[in-house]
Protein backbone atom coordinates (compact mmCIF):
# COMPACT_ATOMS: atom_id res chain seq x y z
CA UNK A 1 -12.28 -6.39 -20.61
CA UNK A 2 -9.44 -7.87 -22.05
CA UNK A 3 -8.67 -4.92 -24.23
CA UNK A 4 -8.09 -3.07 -20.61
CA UNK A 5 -6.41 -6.05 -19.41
CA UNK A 6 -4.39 -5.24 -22.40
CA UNK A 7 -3.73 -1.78 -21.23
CA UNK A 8 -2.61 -2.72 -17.90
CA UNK A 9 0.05 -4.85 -19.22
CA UNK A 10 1.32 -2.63 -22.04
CA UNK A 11 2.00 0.21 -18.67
CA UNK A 12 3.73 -2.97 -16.65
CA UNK A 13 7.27 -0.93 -16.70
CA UNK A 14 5.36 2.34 -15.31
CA UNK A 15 3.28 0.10 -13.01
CA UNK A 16 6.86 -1.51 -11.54
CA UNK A 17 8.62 1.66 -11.24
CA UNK A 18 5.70 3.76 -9.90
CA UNK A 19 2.88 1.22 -8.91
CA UNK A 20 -0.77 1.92 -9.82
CA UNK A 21 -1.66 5.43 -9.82
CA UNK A 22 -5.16 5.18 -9.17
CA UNK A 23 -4.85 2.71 -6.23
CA UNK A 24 -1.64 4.74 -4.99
CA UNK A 25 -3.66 7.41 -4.89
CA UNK A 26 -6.80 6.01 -3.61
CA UNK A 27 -4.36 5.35 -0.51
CA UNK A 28 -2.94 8.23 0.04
CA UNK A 29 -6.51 10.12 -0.15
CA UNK A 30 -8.15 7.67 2.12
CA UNK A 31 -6.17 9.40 4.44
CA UNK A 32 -7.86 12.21 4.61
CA UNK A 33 -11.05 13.70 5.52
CA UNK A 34 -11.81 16.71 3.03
CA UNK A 35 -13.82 14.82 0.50
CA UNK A 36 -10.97 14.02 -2.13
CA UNK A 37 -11.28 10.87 -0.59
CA UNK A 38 -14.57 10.13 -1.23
CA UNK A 39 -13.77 11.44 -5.33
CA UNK A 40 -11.02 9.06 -5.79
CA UNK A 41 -13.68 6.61 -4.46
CA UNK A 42 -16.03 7.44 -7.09
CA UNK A 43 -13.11 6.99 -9.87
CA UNK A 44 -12.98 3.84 -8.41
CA UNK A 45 -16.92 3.03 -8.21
CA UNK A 46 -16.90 4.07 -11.99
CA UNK A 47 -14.26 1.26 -13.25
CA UNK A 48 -15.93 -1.21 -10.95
CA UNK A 49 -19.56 -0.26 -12.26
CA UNK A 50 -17.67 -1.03 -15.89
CA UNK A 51 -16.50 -3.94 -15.30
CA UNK A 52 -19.97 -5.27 -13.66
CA UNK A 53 -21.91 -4.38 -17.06
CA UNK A 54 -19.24 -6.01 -18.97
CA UNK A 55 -19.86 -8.98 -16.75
CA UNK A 56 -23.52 -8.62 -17.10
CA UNK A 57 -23.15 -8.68 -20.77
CA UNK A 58 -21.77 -11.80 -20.74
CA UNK A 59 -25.08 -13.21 -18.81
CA UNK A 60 -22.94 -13.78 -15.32
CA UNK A 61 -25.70 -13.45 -11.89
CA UNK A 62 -22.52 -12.88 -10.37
CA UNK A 63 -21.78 -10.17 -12.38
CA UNK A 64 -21.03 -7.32 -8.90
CA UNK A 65 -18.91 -9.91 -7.44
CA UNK A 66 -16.57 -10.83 -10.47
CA UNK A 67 -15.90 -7.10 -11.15
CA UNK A 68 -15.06 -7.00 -7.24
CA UNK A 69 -12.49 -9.57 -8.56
CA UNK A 70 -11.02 -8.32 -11.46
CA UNK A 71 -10.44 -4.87 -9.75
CA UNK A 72 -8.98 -6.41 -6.90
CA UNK A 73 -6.34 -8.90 -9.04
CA UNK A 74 -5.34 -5.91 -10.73
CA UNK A 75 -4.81 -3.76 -7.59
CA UNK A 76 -3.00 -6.46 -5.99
CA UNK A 77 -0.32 -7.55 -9.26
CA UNK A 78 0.04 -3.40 -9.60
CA UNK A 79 1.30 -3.87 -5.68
CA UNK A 80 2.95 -6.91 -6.44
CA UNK A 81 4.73 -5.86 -9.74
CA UNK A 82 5.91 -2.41 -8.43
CA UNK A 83 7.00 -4.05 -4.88
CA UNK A 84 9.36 -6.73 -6.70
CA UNK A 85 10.39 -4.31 -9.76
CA UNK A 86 8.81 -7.21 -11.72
CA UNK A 87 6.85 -6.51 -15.12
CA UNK A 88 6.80 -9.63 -15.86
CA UNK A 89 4.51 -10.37 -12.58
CA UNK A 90 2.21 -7.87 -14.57
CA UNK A 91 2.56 -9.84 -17.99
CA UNK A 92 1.46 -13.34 -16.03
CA UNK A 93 -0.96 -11.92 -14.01
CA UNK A 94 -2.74 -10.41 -17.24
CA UNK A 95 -2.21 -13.90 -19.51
CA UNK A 96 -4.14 -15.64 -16.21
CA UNK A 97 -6.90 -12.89 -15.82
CA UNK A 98 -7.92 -13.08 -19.74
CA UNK A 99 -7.74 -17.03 -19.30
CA UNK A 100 -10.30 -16.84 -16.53
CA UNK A 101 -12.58 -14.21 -18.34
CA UNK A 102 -12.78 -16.81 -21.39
CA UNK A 103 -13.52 -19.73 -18.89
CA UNK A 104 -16.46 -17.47 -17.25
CA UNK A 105 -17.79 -16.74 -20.79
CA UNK A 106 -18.17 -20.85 -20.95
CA UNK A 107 -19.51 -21.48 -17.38
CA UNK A 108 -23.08 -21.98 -16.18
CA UNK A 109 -23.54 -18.72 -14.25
CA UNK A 110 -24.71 -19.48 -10.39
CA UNK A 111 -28.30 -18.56 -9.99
């Protein structure tokens, strides 16, 4: 996970001028009602489902829910970071993310 938090970061100058282009175009899809919505949703489903098993592997019960996180952080720095013309939103948001995977990897995981 942190190798794609990685990832994310390295792309913080495209993500500032542009914004995300999966969640820009989820948005745009969602719009419509001819199916492409529902494949960008499945894009979607796929990184979530990812990020869930890498959870998993790390023995988190909570594994659904801190993938629902992760995504969601990301979505909302890309936002953030492309709003403001800020990489360096991107570059904090990332160094924060990784320090909360490492503290989930040494917390009790809720039953």
């Amino acid at each position: 996970m942190k190798a794609l938090l990685g990832g994310w970061v390295e792309q913080r100058e495209v993500t500032a001028r542009y914004g995300c282009p999966t969640g820009t175009l989820a948005s745009e899809l969602d719009k419509r009602a001819d199916g492409l919505d529902a494949n960008i949703a499945e894009v979607m489903r796929v990184l979530l489902d990812w990020a869930e098993a890498q959870f998993r592997a790390m023995g988190r019960a909570d594994a659904r829910e801190l993938a629902v996180a992760l995504i969601a952080a990301y979505q909302g720095i890309s936002l953030l970071t492309n709003t403001f013309r800020d990489p360096g939103l991107m570059a904090s948001e990332g160094r924060r993310l990784e320090r909360w995977i490492d503290s989930l990897g040494s917390a009790a995981s809720p039953a």
